[in-house]
PDB file of N, CA and C in Angstrom:
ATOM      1  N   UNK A   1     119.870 150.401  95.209  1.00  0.00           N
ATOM      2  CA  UNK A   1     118.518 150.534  94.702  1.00  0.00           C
ATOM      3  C   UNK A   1     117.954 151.899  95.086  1.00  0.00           C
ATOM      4  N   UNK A   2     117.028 152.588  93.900  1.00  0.00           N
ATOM      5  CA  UNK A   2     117.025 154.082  94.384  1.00  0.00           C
ATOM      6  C   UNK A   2     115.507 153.473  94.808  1.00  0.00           C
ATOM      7  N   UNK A   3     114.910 154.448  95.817  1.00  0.00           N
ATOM      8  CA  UNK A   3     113.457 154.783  96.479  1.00  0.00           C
ATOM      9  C   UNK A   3     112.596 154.268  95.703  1.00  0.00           C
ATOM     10  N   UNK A   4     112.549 154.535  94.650  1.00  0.00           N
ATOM     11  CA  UNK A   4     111.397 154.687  93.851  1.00  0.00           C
ATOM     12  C   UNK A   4     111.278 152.986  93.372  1.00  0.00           C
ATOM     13  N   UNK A   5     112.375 152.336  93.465  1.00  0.00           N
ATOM     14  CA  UNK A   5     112.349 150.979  93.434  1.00  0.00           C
ATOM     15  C   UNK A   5     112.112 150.264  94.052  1.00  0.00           C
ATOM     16  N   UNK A   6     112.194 150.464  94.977  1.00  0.00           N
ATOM     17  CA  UNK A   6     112.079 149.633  96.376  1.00  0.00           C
ATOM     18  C   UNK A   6     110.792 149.793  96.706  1.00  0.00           C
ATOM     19  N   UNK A   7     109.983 150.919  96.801  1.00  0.00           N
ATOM     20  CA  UNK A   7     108.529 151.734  96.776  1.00  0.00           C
ATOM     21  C   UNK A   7     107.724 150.346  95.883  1.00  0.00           C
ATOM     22  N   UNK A   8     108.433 150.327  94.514  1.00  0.00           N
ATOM     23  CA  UNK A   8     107.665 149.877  93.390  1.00  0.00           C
ATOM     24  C   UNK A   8     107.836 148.475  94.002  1.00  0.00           C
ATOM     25  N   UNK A   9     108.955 147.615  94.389  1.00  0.00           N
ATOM     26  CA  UNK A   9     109.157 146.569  94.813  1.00  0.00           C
ATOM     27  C   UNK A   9     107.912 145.887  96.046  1.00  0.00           C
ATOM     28  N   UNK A  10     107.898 147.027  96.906  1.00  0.00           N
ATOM     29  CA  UNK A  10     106.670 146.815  97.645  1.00  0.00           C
ATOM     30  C   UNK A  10     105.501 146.555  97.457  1.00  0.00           C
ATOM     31  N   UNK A  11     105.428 147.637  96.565  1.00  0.00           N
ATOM     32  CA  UNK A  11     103.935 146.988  96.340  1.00  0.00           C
ATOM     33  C   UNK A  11     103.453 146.166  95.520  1.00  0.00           C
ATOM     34  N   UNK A  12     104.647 145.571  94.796  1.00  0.00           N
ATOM     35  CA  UNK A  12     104.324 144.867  94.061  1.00  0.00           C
ATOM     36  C   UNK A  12     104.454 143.376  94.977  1.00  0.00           C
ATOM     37  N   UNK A  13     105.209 143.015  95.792  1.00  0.00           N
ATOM     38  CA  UNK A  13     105.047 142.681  97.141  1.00  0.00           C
ATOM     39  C   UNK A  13     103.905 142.755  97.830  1.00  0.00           C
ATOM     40  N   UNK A  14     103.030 143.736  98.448  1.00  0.00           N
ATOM     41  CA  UNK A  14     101.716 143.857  98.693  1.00  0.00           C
ATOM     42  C   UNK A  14     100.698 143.080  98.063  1.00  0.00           C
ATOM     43  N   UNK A  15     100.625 143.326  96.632  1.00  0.00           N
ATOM     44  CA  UNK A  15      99.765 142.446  95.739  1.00  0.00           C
ATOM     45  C   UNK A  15     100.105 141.464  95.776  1.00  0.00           C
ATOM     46  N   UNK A  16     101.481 140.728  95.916  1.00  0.00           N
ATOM     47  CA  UNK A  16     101.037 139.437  95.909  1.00  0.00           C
ATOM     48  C   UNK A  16     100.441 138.408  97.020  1.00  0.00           C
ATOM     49  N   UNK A  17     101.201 139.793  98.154  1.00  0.00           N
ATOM     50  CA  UNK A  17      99.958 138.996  99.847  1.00  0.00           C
ATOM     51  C   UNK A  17      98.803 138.949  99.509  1.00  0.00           C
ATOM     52  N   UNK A  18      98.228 140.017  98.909  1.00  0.00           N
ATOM     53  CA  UNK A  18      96.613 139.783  98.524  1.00  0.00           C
ATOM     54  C   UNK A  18      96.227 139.297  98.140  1.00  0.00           C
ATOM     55  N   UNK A  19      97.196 138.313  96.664  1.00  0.00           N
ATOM     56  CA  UNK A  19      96.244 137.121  96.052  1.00  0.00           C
ATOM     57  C   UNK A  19      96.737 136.347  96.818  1.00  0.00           C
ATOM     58  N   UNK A  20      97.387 135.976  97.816  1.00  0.00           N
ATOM     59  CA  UNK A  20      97.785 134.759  98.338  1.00  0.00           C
ATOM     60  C   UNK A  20      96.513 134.960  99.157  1.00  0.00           C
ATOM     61  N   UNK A  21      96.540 135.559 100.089  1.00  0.00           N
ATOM     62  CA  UNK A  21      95.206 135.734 100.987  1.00  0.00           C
ATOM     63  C   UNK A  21      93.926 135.172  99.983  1.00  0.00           C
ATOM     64  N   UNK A  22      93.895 135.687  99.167  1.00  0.00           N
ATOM     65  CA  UNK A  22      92.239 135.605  98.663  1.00  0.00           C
ATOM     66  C   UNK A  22      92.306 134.102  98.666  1.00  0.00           C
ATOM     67  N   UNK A  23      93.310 133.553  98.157  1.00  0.00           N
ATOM     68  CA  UNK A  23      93.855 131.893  97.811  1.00  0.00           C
ATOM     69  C   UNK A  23      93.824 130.970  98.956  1.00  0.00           C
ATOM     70  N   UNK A  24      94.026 131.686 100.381  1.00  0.00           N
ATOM     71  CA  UNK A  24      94.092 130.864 100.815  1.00  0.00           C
ATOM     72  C   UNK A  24      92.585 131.263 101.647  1.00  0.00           C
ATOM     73  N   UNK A  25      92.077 132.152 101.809  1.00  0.00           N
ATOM     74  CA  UNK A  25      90.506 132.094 101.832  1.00  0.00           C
ATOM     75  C   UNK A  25      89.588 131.294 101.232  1.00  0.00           C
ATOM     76  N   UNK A  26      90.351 131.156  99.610  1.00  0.00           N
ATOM     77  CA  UNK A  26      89.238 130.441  99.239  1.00  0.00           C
ATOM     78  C   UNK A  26      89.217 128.619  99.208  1.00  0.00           C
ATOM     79  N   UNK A  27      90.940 128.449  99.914  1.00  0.00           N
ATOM     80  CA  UNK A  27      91.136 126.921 100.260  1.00  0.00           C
ATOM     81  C   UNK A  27      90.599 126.498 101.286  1.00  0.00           C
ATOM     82  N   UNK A  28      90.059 127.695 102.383  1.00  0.00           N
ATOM     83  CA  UNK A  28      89.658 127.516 104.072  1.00  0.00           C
ATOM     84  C   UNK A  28      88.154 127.309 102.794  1.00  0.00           C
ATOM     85  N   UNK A  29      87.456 128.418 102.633  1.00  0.00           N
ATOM     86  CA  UNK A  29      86.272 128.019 102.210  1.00  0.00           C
ATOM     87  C   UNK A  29      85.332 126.452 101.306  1.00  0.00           C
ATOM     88  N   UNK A  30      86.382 126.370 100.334  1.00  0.00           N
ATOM     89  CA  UNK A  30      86.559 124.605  99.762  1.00  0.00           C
ATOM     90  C   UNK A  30      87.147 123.549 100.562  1.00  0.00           C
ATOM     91  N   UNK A  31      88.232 123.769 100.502  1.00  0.00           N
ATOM     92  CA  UNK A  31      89.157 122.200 101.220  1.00  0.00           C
ATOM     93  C   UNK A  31      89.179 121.737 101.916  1.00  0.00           C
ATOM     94  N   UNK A  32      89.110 123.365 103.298  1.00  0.00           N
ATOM     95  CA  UNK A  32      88.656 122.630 104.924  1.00  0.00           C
ATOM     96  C   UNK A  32      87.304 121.597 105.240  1.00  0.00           C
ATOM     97  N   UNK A  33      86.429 122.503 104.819  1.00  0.00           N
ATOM     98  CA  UNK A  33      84.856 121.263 105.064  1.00  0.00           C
ATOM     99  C   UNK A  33      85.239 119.833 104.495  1.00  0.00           C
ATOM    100  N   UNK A  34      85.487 119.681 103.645  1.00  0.00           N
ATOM    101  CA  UNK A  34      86.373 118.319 103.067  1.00  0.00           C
ATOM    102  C   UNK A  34      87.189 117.226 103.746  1.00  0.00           C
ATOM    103  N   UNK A  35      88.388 118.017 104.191  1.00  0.00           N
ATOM    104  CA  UNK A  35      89.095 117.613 105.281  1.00  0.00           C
ATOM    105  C   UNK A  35      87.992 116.927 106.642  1.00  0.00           C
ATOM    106  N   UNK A  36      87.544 118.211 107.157  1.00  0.00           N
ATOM    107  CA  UNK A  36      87.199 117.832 108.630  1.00  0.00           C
ATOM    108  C   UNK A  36      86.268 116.599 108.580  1.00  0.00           C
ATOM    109  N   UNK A  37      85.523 116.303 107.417  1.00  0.00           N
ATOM    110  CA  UNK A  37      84.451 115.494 106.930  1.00  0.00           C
ATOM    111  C   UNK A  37      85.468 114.041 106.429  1.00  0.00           C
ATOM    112  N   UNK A  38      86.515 114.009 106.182  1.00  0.00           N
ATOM    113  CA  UNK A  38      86.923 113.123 105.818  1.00  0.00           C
ATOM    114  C   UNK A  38      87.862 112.664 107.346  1.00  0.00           C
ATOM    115  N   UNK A  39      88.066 113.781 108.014  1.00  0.00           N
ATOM    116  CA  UNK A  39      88.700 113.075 109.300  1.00  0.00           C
ATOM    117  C   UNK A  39      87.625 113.070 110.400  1.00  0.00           C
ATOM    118  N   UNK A  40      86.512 113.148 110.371  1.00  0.00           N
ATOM    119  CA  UNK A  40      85.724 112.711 111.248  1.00  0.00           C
ATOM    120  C   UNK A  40      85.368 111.188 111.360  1.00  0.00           C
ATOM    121  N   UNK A  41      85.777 110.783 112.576  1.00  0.00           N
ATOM    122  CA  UNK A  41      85.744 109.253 112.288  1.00  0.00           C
ATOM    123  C   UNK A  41      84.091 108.756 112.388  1.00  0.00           C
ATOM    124  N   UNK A  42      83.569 107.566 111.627  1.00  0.00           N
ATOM    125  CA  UNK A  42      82.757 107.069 111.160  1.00  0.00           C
ATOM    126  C   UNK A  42      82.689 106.267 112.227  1.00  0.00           C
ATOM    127  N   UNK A  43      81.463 105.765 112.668  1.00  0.00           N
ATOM    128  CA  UNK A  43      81.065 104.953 113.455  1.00  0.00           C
ATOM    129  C   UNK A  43      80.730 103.333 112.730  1.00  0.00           C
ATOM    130  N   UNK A  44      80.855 102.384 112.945  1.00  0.00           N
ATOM    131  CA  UNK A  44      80.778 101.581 112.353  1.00  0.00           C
ATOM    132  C   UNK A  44      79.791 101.018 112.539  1.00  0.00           C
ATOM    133  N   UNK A  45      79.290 100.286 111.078  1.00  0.00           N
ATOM    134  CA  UNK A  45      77.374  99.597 111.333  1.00  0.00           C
ATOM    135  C   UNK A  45      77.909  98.213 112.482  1.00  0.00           C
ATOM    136  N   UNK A  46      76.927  97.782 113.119  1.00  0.00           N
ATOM    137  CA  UNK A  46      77.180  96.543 113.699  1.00  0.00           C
ATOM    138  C   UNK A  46      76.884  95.685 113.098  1.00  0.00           C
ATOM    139  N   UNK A  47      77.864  94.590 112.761  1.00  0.00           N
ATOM    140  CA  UNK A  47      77.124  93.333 112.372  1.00  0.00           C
ATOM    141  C   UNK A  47      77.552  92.548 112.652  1.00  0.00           C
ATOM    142  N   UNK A  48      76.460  91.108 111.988  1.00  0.00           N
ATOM    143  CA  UNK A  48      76.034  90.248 113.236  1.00  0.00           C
ATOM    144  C   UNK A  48      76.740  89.431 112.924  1.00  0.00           C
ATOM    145  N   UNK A  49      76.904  88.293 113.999  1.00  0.00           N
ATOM    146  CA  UNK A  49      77.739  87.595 114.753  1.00  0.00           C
ATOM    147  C   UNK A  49      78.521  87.273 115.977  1.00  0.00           C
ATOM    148  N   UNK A  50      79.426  86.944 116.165  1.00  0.00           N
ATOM    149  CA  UNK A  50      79.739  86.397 117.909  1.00  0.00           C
ATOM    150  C   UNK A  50      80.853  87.376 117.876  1.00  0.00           C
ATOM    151  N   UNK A  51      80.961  88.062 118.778  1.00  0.00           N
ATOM    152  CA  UNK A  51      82.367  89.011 119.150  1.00  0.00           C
ATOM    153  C   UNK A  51      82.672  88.910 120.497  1.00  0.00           C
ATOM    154  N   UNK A  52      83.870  88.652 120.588  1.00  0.00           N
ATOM    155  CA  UNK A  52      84.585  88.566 122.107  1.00  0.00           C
ATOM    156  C   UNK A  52      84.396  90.010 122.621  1.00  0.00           C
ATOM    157  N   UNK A  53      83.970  90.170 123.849  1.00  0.00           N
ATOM    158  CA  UNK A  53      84.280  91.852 124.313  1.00  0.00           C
ATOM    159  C   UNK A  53      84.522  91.448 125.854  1.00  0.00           C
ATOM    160  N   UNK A  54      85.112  92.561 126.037  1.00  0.00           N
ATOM    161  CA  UNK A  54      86.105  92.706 127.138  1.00  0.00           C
ATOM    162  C   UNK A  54      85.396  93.616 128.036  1.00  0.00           C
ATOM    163  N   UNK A  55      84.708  93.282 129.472  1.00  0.00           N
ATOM    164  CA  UNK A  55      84.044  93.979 130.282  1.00  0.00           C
ATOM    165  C   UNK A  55      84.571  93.849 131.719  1.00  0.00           C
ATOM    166  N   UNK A  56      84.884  94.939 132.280  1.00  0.00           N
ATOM    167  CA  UNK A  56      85.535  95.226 133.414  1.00  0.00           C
ATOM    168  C   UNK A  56      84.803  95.863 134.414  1.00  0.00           C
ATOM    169  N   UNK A  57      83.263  95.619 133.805  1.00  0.00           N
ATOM    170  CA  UNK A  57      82.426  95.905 135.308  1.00  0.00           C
ATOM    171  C   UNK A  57      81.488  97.180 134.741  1.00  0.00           C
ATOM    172  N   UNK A  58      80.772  97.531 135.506  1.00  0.00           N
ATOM    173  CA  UNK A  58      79.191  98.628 135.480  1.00  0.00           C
ATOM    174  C   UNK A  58      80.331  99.785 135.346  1.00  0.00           C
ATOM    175  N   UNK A  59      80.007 100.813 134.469  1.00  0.00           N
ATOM    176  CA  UNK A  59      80.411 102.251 134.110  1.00  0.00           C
ATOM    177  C   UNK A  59      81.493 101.969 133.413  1.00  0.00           C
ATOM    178  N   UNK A  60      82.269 100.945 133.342  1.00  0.00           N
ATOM    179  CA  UNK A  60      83.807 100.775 132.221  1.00  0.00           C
ATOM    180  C   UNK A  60      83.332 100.782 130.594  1.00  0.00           C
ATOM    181  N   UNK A  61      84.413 101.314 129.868  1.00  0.00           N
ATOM    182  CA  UNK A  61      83.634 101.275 128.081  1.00  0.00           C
ATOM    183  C   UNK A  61      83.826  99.747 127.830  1.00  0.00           C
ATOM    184  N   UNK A  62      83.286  99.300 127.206  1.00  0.00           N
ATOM    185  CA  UNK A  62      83.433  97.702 126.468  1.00  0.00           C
ATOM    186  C   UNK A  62      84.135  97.776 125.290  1.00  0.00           C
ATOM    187  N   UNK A  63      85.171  97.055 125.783  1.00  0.00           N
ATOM    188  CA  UNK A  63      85.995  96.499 124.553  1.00  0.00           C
ATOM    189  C   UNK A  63      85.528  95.256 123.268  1.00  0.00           C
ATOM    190  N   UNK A  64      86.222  95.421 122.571  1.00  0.00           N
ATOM    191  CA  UNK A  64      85.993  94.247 121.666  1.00  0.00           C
ATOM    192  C   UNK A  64      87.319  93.457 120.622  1.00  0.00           C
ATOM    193  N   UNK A  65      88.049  92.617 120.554  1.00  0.00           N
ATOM    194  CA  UNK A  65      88.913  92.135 120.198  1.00  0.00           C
ATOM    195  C   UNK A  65      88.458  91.982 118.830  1.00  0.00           C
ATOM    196  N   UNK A  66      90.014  92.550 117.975  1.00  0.00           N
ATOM    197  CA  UNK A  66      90.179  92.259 116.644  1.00  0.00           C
ATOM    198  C   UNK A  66      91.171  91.753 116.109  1.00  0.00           C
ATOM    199  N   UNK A  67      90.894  91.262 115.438  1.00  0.00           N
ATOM    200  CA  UNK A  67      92.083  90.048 114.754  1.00  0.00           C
ATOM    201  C   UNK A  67      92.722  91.228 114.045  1.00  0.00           C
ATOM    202  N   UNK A  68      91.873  92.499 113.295  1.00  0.00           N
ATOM    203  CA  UNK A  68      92.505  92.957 111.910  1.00  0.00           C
ATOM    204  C   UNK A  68      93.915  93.570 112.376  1.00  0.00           C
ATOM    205  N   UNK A  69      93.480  94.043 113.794  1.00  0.00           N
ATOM    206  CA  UNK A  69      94.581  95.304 114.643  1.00  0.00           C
ATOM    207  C   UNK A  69      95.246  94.218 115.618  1.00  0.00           C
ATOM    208  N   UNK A  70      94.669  93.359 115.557  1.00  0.00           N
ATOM    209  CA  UNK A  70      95.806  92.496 116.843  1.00  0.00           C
ATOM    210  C   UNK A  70      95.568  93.365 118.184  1.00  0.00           C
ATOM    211  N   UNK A  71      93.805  93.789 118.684  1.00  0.00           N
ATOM    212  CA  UNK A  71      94.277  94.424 119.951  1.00  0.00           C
ATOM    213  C   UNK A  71      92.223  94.753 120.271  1.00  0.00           C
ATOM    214  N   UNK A  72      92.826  95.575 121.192  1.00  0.00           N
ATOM    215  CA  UNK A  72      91.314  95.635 121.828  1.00  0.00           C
ATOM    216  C   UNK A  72      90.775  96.890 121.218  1.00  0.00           C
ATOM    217  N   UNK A  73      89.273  96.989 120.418  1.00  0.00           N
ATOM    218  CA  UNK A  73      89.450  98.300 120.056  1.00  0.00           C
ATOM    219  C   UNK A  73      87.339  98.504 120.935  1.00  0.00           C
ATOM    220  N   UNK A  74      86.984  99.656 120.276  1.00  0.00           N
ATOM    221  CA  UNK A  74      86.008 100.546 120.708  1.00  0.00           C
ATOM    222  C   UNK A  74      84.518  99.389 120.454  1.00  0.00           C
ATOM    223  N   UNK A  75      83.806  99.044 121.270  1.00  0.00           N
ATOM    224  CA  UNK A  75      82.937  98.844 120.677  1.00  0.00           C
ATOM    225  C   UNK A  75      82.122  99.031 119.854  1.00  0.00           C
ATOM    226  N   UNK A  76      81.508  97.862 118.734  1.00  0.00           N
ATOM    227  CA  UNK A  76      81.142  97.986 117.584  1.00  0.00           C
ATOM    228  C   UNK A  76      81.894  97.797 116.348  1.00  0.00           C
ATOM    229  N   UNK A  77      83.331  97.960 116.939  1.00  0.00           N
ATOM    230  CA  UNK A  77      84.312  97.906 115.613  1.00  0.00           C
ATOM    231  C   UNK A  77      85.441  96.514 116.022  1.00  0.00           C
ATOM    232  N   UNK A  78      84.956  95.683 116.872  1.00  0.00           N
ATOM    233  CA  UNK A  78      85.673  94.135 116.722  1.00  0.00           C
ATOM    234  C   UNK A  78      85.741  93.584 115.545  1.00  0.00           C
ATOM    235  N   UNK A  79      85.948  92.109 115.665  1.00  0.00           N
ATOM    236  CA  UNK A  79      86.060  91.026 114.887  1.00  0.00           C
ATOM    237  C   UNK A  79      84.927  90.228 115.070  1.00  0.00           C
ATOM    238  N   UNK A  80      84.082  90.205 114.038  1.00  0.00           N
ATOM    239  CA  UNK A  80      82.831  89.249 113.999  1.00  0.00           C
ATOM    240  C   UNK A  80      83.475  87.647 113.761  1.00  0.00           C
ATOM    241  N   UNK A  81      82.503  86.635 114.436  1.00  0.00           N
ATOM    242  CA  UNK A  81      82.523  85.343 113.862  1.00  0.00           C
ATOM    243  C   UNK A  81      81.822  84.882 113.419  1.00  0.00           C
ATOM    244  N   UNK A  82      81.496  84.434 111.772  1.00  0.00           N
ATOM    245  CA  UNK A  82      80.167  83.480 112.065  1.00  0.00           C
ATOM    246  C   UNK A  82      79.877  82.002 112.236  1.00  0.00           C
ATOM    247  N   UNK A  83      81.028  81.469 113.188  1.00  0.00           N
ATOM    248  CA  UNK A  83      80.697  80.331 113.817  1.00  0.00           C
ATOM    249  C   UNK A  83      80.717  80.743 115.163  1.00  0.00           C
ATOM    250  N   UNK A  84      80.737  79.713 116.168  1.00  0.00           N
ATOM    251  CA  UNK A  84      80.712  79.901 117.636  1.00  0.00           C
ATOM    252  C   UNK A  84      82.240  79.345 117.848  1.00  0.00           C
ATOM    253  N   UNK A  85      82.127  77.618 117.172  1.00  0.00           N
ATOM    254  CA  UNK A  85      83.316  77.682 117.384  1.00  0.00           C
ATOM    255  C   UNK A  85      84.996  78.189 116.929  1.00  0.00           C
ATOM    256  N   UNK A  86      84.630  78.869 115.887  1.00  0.00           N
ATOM    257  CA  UNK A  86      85.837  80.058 115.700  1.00  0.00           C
ATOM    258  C   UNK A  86      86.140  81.180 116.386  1.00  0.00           C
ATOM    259  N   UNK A  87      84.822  81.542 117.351  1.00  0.00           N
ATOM    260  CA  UNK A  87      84.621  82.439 118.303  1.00  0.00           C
ATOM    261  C   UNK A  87      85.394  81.794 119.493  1.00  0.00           C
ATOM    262  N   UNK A  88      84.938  80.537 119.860  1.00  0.00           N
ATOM    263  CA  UNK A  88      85.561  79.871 121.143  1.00  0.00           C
ATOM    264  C   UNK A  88      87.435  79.554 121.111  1.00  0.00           C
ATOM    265  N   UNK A  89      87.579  79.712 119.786  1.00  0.00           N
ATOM    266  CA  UNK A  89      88.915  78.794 119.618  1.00  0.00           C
ATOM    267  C   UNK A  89      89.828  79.866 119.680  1.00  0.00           C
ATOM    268  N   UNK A  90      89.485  81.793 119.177  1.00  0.00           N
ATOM    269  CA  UNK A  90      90.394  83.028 120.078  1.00  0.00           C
ATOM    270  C   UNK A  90      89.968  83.154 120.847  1.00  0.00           C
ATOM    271  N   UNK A  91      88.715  83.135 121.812  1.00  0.00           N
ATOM    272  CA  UNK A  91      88.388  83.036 123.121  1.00  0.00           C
ATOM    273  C   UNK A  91      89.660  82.214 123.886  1.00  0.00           C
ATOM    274  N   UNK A  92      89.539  81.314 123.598  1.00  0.00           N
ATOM    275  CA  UNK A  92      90.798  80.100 124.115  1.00  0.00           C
ATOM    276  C   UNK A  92      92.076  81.183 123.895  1.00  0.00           C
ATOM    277  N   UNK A  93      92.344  81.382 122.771  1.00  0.00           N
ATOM    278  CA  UNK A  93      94.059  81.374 122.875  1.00  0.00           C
ATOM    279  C   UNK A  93      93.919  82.882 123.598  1.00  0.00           C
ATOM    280  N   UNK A  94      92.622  84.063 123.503  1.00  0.00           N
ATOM    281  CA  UNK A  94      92.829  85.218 124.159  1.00  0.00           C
ATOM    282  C   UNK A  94      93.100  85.206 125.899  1.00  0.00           C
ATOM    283  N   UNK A  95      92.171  83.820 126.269  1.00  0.00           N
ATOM    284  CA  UNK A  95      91.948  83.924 128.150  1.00  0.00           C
ATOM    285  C   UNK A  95      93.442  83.195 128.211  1.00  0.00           C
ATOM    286  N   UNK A  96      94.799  82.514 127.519  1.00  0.00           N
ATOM    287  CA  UNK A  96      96.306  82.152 127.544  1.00  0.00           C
ATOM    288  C   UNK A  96      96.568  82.950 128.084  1.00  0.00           C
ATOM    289  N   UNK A  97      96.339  84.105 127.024  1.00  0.00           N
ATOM    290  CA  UNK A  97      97.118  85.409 127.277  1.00  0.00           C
ATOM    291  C   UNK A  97      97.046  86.760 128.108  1.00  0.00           C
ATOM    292  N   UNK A  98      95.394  86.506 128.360  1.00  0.00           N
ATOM    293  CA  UNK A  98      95.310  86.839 129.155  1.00  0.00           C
ATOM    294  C   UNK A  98      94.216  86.435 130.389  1.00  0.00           C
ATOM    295  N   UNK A  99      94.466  85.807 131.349  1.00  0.00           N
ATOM    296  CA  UNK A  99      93.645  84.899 131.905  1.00  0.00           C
ATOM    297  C   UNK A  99      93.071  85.325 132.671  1.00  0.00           C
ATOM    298  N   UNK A 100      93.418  86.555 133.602  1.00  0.00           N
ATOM    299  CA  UNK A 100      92.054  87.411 134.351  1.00  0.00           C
ATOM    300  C   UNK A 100      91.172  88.463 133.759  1.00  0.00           C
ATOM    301  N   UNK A 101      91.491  88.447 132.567  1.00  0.00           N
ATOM    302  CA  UNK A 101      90.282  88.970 131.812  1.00  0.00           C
ATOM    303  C   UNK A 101      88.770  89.277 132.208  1.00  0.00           C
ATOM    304  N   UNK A 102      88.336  89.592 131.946  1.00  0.00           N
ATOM    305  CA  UNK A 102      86.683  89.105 132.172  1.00  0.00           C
ATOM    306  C   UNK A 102      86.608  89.423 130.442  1.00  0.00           C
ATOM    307  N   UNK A 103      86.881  88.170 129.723  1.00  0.00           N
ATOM    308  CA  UNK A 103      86.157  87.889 128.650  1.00  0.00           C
ATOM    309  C   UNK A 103      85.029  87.122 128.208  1.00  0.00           C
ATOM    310  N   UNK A 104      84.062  87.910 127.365  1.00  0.00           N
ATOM    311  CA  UNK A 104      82.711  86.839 127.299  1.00  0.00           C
ATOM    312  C   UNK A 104      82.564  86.787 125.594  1.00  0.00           C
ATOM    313  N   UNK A 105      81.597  86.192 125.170  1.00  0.00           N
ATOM    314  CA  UNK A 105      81.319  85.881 123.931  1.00  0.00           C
ATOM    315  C   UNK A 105      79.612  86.537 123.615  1.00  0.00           C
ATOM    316  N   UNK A 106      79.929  87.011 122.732  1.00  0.00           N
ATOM    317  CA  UNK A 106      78.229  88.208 122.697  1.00  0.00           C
ATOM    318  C   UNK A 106      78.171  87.770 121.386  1.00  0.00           C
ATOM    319  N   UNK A 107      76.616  87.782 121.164  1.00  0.00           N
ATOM    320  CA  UNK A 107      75.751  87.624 119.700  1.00  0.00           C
ATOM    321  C   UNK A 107      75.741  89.310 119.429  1.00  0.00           C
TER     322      UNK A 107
END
């Protein structure tokens, strides 16, 4: 390849970093806010009913048991009941499994 090709090859090379750049400037400027807004996690409304939560004393976070995850998650985002005794009857099979718990039953 003579000079003058390789020269020409470049910059034609050059230009295309530049529209890639502008391209991907203008995906940070659109797509990112999008993203971060769609992975910011949502807090969940509370609602009402009986939820088992899991308290381990003054300054510990409170848990709350969910059927959907099979596990203990963040308060506010449990498993509602709206009976008591559907509340009492995983109460039961949760204190089986785990019996020093300090599990209670909250409105």
């Amino acid at each position: 390849m003579a000079i003058d090709d390789l020269k020409k090859k470049l910059a034609e090379i050059e230009m295309e970093q530049v529209r890639q750049q502008k391209e991907v400037q203008n995906l940070t400027v659109e797509v990112i806010p999008n993203l971060v807004e769609k992975a910011t996690p949502k807090v969940a409304k509370v609602v009402s009913g009986i939820y088992i939560c899991l308290e381990f004393g003054a300054g510990a976070p409170v848990s709350e048991w969910s059927d959907e995850t099979h596990g203990w998650r963040t308060q506010g985002l449990g498993s509602r009941y709206s009976s008591k005794e559907e509340a009492l009857q995983r109460l039961v099979e949760l204190k089986q499994r785990w019996p020093d718990y300090p599990l209670k039953l909250k409105n």
